[in-house]
PDB file of N, CA and C in Angstrom:
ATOM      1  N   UNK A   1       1.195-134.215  76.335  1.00  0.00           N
ATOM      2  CA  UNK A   1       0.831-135.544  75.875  1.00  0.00           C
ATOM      3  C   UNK A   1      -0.596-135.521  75.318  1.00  0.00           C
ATOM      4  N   UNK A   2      -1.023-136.173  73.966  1.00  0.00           N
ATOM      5  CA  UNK A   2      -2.077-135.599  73.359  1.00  0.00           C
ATOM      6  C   UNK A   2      -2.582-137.337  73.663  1.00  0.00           C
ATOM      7  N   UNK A   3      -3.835-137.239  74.428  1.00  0.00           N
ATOM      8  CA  UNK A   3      -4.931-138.265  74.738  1.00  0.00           C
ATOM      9  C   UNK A   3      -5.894-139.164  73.491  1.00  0.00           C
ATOM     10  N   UNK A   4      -5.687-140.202  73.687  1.00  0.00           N
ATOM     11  CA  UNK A   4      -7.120-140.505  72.151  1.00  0.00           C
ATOM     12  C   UNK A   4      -8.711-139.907  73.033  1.00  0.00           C
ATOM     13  N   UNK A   5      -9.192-139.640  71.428  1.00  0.00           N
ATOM     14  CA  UNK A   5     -10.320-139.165  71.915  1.00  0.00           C
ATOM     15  C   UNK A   5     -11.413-140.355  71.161  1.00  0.00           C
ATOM     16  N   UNK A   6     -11.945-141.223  72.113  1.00  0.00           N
ATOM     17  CA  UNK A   6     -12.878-141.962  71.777  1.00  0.00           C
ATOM     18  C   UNK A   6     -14.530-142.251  72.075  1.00  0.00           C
ATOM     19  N   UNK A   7     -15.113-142.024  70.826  1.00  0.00           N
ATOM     20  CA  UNK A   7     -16.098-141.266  70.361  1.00  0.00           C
ATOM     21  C   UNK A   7     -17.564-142.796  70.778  1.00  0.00           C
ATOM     22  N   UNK A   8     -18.674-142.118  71.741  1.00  0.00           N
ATOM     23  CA  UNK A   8     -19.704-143.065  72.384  1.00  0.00           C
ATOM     24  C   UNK A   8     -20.194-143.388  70.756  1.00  0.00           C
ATOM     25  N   UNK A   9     -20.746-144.321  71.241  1.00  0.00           N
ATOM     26  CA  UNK A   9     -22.176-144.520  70.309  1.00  0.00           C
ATOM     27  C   UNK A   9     -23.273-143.644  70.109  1.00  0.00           C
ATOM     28  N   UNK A  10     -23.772-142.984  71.237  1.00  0.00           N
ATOM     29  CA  UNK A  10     -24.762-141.917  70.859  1.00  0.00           C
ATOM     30  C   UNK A  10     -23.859-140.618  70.437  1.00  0.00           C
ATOM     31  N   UNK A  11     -22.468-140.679  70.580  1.00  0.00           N
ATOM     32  CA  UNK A  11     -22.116-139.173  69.913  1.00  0.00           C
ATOM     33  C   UNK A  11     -21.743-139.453  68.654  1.00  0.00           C
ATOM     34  N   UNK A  12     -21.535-140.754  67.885  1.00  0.00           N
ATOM     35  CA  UNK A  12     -21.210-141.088  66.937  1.00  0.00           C
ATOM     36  C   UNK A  12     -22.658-140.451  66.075  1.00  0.00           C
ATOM     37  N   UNK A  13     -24.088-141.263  66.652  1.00  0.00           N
ATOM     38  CA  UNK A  13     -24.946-140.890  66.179  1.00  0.00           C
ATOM     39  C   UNK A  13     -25.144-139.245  66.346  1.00  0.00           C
ATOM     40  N   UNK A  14     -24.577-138.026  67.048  1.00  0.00           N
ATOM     41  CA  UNK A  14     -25.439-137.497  67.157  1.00  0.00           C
ATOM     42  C   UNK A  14     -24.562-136.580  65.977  1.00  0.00           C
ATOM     43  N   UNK A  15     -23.316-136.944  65.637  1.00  0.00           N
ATOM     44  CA  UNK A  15     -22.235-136.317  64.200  1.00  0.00           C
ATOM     45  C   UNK A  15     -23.396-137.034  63.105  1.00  0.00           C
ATOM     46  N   UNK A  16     -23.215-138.018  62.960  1.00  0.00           N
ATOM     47  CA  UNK A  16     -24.453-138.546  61.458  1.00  0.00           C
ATOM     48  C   UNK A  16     -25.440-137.806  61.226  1.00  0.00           C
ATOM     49  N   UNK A  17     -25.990-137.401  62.226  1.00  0.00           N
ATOM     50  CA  UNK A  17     -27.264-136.601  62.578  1.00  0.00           C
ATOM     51  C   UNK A  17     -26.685-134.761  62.046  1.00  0.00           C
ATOM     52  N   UNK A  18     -25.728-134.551  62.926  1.00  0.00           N
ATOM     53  CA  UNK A  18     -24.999-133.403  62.261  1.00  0.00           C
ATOM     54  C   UNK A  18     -24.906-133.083  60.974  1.00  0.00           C
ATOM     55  N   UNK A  19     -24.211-134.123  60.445  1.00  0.00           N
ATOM     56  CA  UNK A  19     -23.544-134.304  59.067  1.00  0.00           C
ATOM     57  C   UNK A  19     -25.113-134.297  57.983  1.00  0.00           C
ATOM     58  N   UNK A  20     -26.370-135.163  58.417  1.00  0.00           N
ATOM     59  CA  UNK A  20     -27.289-135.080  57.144  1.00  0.00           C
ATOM     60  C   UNK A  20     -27.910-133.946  57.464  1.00  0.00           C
ATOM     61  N   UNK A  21     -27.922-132.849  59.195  1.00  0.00           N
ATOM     62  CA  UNK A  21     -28.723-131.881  58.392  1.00  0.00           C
ATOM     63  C   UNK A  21     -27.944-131.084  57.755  1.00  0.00           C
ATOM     64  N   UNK A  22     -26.440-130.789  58.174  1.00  0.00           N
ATOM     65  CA  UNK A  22     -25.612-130.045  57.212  1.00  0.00           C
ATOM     66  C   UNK A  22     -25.716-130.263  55.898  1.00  0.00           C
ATOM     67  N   UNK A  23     -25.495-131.387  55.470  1.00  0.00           N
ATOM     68  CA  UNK A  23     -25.863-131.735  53.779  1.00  0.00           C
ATOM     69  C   UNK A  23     -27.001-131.327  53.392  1.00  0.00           C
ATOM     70  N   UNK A  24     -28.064-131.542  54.326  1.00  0.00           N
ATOM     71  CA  UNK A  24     -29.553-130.913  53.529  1.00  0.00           C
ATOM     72  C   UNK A  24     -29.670-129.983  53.510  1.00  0.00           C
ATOM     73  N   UNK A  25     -28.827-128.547  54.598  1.00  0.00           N
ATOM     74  CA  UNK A  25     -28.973-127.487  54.558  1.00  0.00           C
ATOM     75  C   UNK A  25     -27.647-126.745  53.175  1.00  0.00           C
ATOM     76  N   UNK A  26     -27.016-127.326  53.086  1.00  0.00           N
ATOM     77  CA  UNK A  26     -25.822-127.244  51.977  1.00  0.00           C
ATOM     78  C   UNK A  26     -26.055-127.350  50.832  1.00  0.00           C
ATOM     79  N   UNK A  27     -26.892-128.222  50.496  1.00  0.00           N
ATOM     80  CA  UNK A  27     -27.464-128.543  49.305  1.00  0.00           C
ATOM     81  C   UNK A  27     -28.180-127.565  48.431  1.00  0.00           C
ATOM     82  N   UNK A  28     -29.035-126.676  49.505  1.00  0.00           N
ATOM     83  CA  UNK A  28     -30.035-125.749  49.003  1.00  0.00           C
ATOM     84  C   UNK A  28     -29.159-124.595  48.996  1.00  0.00           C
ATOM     85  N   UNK A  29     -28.241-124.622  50.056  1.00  0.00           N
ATOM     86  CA  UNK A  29     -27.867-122.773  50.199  1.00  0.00           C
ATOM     87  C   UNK A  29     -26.510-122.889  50.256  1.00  0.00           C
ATOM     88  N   UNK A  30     -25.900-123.670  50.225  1.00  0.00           N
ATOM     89  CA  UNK A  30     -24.180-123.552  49.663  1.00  0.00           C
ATOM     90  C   UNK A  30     -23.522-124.492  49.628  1.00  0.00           C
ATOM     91  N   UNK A  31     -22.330-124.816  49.731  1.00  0.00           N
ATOM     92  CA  UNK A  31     -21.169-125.728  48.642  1.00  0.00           C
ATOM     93  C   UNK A  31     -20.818-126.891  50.104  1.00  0.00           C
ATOM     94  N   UNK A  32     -20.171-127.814  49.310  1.00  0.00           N
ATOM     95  CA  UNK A  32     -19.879-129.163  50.044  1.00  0.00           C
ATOM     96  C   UNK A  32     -18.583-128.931  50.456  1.00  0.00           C
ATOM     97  N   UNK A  33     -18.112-127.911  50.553  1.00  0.00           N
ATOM     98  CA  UNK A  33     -17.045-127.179  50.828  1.00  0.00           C
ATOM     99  C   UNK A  33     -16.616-126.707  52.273  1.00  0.00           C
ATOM    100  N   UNK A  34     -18.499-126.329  52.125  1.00  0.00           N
ATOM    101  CA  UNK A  34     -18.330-125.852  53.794  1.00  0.00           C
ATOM    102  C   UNK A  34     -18.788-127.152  54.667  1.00  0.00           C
ATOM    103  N   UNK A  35     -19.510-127.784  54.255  1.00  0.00           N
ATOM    104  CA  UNK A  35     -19.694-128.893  55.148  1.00  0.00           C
ATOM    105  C   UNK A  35     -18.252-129.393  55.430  1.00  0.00           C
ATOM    106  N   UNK A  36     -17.028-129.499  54.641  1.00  0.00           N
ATOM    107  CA  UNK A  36     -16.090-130.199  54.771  1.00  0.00           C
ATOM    108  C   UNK A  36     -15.515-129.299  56.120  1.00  0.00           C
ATOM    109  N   UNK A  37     -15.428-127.855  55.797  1.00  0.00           N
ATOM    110  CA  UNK A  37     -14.973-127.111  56.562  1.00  0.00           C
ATOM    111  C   UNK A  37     -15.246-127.425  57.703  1.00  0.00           C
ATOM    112  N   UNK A  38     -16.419-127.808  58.052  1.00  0.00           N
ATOM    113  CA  UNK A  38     -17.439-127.716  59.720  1.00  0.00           C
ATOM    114  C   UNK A  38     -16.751-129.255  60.133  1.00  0.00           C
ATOM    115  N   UNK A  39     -16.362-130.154  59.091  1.00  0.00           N
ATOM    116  CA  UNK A  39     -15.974-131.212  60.108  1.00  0.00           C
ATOM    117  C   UNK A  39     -14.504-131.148  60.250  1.00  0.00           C
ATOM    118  N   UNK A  40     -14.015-130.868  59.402  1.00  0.00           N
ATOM    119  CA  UNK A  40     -12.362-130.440  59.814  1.00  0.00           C
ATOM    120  C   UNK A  40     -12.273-129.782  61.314  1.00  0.00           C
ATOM    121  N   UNK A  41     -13.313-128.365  61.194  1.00  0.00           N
ATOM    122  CA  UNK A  41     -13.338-127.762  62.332  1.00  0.00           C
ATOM    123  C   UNK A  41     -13.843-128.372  63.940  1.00  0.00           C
ATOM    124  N   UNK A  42     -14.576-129.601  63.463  1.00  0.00           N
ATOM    125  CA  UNK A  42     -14.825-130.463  64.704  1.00  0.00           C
ATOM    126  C   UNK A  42     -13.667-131.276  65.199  1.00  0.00           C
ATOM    127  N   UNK A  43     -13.129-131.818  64.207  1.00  0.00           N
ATOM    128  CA  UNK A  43     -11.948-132.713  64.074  1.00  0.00           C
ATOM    129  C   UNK A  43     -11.045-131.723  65.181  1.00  0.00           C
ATOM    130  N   UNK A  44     -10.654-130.521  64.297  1.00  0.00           N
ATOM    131  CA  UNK A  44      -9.199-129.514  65.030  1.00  0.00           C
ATOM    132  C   UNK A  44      -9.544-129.315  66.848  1.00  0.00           C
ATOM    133  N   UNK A  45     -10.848-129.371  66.731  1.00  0.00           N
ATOM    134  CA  UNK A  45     -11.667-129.067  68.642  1.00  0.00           C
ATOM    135  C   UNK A  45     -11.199-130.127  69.162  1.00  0.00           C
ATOM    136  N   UNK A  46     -11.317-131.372  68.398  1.00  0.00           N
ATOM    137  CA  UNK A  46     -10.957-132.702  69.623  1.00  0.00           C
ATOM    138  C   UNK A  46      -9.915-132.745  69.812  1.00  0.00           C
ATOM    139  N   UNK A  47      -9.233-132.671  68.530  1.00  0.00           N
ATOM    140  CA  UNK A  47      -7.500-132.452  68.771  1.00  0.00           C
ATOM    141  C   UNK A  47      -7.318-131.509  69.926  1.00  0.00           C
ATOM    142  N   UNK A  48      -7.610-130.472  70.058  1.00  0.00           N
ATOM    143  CA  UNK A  48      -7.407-129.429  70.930  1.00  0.00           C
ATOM    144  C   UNK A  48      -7.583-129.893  72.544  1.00  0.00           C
ATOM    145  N   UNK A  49      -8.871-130.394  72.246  1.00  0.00           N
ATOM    146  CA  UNK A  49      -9.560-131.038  73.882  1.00  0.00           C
ATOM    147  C   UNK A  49      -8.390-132.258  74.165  1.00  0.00           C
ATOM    148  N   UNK A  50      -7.882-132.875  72.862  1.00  0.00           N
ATOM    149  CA  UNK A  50      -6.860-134.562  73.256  1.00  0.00           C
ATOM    150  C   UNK A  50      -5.770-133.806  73.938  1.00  0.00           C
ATOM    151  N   UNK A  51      -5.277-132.641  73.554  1.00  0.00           N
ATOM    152  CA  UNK A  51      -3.662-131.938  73.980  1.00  0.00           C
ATOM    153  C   UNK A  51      -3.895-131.451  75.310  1.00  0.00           C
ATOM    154  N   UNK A  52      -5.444-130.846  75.211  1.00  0.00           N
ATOM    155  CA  UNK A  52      -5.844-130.000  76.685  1.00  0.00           C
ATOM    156  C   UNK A  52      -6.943-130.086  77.165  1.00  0.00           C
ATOM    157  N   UNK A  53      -7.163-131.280  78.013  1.00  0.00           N
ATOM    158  CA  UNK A  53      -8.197-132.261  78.487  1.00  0.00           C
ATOM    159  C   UNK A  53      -9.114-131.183  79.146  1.00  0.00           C
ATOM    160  N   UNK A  54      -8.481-129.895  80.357  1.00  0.00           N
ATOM    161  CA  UNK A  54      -9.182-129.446  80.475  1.00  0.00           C
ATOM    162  C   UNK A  54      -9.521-127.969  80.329  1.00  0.00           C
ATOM    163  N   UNK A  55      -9.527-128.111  79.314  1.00  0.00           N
ATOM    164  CA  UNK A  55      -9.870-126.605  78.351  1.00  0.00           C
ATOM    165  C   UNK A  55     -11.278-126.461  78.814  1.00  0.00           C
ATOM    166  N   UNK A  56     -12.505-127.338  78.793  1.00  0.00           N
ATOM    167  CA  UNK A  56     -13.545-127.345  78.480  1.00  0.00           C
ATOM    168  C   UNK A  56     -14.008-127.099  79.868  1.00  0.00           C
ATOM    169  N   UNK A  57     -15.181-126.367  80.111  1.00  0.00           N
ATOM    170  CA  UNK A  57     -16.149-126.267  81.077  1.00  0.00           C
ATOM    171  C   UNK A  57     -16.504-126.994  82.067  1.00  0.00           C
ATOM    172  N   UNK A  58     -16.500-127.153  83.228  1.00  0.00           N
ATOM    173  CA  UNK A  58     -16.781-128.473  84.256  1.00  0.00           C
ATOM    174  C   UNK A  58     -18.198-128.318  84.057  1.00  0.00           C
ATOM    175  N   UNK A  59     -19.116-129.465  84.055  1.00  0.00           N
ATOM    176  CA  UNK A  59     -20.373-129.542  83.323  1.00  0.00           C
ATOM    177  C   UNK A  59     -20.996-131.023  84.572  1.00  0.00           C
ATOM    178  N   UNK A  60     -20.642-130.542  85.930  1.00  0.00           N
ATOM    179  CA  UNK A  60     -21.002-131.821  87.026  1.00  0.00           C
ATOM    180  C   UNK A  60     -22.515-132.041  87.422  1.00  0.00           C
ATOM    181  N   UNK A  61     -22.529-130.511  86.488  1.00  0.00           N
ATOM    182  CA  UNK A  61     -24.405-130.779  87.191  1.00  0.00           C
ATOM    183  C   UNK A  61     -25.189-131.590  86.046  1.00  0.00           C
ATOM    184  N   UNK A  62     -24.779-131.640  85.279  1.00  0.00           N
ATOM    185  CA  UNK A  62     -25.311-132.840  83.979  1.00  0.00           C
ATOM    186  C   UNK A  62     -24.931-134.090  84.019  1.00  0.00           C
ATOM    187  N   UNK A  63     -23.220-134.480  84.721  1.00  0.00           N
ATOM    188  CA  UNK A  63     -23.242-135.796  84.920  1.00  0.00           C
ATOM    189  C   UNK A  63     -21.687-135.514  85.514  1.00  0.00           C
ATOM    190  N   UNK A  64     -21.388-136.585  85.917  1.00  0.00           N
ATOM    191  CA  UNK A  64     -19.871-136.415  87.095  1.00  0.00           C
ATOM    192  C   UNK A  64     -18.637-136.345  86.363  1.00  0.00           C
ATOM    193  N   UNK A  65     -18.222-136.072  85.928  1.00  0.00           N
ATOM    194  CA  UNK A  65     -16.715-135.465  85.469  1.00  0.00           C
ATOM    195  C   UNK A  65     -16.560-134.932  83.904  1.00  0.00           C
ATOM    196  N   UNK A  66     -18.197-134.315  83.850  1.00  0.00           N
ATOM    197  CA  UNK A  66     -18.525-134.021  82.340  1.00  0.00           C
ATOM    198  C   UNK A  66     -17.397-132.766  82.143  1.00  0.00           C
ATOM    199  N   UNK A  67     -17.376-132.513  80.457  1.00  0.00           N
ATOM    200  CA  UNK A  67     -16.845-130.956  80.761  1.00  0.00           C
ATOM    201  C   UNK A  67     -17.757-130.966  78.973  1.00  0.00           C
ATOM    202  N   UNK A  68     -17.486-129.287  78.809  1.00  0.00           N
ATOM    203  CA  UNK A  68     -18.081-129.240  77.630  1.00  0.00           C
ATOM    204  C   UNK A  68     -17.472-128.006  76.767  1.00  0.00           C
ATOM    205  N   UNK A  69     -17.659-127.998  75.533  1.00  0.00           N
ATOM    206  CA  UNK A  69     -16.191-127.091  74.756  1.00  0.00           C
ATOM    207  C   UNK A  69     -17.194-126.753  73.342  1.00  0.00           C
ATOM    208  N   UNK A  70     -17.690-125.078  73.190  1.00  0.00           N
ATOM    209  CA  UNK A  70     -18.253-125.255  72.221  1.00  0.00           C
ATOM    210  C   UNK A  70     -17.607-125.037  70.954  1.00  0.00           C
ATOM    211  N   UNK A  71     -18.398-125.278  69.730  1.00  0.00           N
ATOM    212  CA  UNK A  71     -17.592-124.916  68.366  1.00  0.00           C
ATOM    213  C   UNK A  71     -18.763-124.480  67.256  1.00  0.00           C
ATOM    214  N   UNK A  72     -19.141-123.811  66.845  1.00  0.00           N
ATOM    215  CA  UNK A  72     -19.858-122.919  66.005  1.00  0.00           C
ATOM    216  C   UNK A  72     -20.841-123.477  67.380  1.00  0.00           C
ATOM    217  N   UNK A  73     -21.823-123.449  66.468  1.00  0.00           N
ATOM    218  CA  UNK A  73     -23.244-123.444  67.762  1.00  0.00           C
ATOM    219  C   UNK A  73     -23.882-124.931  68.493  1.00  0.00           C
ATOM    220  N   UNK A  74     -22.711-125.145  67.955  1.00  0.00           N
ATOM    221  CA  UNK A  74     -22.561-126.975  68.974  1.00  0.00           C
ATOM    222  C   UNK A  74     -21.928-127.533  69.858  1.00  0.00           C
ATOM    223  N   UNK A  75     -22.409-128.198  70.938  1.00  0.00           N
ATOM    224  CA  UNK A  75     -21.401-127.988  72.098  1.00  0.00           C
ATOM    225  C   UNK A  75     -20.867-129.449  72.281  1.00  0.00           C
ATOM    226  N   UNK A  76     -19.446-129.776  72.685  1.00  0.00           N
ATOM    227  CA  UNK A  76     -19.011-131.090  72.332  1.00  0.00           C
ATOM    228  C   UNK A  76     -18.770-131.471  74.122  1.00  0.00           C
ATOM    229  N   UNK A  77     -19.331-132.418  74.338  1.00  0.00           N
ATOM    230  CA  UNK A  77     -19.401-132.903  75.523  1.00  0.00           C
ATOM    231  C   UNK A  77     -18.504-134.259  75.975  1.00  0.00           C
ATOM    232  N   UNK A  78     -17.507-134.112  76.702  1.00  0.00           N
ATOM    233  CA  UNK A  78     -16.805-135.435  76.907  1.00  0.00           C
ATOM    234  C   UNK A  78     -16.363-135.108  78.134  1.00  0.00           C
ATOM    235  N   UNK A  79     -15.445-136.537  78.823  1.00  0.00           N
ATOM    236  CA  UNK A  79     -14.993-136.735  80.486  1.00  0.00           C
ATOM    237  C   UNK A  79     -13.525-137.563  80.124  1.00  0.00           C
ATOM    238  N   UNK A  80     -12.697-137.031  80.729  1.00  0.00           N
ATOM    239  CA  UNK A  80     -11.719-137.688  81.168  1.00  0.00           C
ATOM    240  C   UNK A  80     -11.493-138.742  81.802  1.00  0.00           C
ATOM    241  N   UNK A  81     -10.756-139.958  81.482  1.00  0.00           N
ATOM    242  CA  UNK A  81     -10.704-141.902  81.797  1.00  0.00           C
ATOM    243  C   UNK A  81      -9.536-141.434  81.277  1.00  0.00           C
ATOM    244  N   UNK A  82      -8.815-141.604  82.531  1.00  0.00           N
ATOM    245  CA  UNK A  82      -7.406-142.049  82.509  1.00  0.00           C
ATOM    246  C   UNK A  82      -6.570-141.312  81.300  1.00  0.00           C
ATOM    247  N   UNK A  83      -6.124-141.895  80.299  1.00  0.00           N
ATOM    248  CA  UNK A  83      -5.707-141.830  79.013  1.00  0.00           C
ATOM    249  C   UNK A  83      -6.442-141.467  77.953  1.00  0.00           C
ATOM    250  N   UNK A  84      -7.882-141.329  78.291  1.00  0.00           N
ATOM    251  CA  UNK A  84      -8.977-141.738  76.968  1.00  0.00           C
ATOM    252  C   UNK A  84      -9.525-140.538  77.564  1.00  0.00           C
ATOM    253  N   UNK A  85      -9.666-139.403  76.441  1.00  0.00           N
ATOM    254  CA  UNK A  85     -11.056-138.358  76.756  1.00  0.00           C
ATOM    255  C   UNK A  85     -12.462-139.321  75.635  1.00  0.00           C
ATOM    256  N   UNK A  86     -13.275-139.760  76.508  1.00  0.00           N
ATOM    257  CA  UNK A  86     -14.902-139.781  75.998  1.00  0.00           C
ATOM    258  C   UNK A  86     -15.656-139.002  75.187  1.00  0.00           C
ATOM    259  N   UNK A  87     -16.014-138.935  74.415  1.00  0.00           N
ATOM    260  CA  UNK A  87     -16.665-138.114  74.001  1.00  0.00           C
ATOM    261  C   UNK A  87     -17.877-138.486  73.826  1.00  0.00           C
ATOM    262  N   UNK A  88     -18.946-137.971  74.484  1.00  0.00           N
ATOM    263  CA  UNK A  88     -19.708-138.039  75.196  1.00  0.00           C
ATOM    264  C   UNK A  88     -21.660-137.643  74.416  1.00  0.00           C
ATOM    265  N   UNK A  89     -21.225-136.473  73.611  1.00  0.00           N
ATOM    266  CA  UNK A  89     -22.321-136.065  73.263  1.00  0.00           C
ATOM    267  C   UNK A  89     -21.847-134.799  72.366  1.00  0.00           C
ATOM    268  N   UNK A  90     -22.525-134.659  71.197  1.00  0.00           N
ATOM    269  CA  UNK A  90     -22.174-133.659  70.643  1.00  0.00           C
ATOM    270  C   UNK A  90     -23.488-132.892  69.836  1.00  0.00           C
ATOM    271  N   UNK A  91     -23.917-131.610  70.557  1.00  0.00           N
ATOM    272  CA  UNK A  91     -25.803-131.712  70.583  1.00  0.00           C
ATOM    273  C   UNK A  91     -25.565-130.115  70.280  1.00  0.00           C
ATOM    274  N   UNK A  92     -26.360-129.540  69.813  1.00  0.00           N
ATOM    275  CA  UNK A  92     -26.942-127.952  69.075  1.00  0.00           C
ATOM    276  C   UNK A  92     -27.141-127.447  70.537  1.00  0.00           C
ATOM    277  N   UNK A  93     -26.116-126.191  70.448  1.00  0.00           N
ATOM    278  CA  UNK A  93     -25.919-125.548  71.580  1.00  0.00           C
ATOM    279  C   UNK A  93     -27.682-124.764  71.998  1.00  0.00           C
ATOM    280  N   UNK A  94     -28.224-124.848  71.133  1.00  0.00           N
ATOM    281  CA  UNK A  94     -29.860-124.437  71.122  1.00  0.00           C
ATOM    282  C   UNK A  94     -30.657-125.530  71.881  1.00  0.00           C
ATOM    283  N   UNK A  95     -30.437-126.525  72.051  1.00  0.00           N
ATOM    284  CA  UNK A  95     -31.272-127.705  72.240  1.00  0.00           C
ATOM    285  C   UNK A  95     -30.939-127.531  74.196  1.00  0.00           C
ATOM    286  N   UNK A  96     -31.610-127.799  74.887  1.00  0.00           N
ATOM    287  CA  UNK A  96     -31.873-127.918  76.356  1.00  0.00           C
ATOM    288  C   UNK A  96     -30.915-129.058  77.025  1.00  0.00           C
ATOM    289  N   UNK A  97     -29.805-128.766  77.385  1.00  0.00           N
ATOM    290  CA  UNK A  97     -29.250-129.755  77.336  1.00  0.00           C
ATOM    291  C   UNK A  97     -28.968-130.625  79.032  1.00  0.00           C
ATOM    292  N   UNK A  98     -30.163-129.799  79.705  1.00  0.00           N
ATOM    293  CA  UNK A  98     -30.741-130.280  80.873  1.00  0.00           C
ATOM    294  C   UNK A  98     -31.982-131.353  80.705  1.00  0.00           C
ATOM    295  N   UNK A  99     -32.581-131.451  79.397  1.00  0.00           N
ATOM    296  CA  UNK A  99     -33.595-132.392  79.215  1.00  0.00           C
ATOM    297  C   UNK A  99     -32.540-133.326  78.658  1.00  0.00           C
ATOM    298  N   UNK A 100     -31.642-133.190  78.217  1.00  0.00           N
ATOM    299  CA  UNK A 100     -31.164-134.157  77.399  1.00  0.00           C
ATOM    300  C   UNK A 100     -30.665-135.251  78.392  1.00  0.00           C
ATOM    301  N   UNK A 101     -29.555-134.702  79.199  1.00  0.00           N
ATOM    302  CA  UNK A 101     -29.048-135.628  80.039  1.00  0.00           C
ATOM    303  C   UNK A 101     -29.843-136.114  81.106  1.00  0.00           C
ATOM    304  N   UNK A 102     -30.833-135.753  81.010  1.00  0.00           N
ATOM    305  CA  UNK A 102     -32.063-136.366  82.207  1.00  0.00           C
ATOM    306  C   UNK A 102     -32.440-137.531  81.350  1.00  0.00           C
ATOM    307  N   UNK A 103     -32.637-137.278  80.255  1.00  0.00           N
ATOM    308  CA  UNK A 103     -33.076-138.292  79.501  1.00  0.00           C
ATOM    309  C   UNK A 103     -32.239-139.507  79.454  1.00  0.00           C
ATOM    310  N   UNK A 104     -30.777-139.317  79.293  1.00  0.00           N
ATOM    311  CA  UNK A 104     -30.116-140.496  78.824  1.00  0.00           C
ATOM    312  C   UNK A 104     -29.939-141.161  80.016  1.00  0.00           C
ATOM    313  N   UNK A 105     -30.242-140.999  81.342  1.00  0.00           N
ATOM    314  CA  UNK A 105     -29.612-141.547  82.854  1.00  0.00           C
ATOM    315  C   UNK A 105     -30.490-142.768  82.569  1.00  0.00           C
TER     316      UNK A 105
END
């Protein structure tokens, strides 16, 4: 049974955020082609996470029923509600992602 996957407000922002540095980095050094590619390829991950809720990493020490699933060098963060996987945060597998969630509490 494949789950909706419904997307926070700060992970909404943190794809926009995705999406303009990809374009600015695309712009200079390659085609709008691949940007399309990278979100298809985000798209096919959630699908994946909606069919198989828990594919992803138990991630409790960042917050209580987190899990996390990476895809090129970004890690997509969501929790299971019932019917609904969350999606939670979607942040540059480079970035500290122990400051992060300290931050958002």
């Amino acid at each position: 049974m494949n789950r909706i996957c419904r997307i926070t407000p700060r992970a909404s922002q943190d794809i926009e955020a995705i999406i303009e540095a990809i374009a600015d980095f695309l712009a200079t050094h390659s085609s709008l082609a691949s940007a399309e590619s990278f979100l298809i390829g985000i798209d096919a991950t959630l699908n994946r996470v909606a069919q198989f809720p828990q594919i992803g990493r138990k991630r409790d020490e960042l917050y209580p029923g987190l899990r996390s699933l990476p895809y090129k060098q970004y890690l997509i963060f969501y929790r299971l509600l019932d019917d609904v996987i969350e999606v939670f945060r979607i942040i540059s597998g480079y970035q500290d992602v122990t400051v992060l969630f300290a931050e958002s509490e």
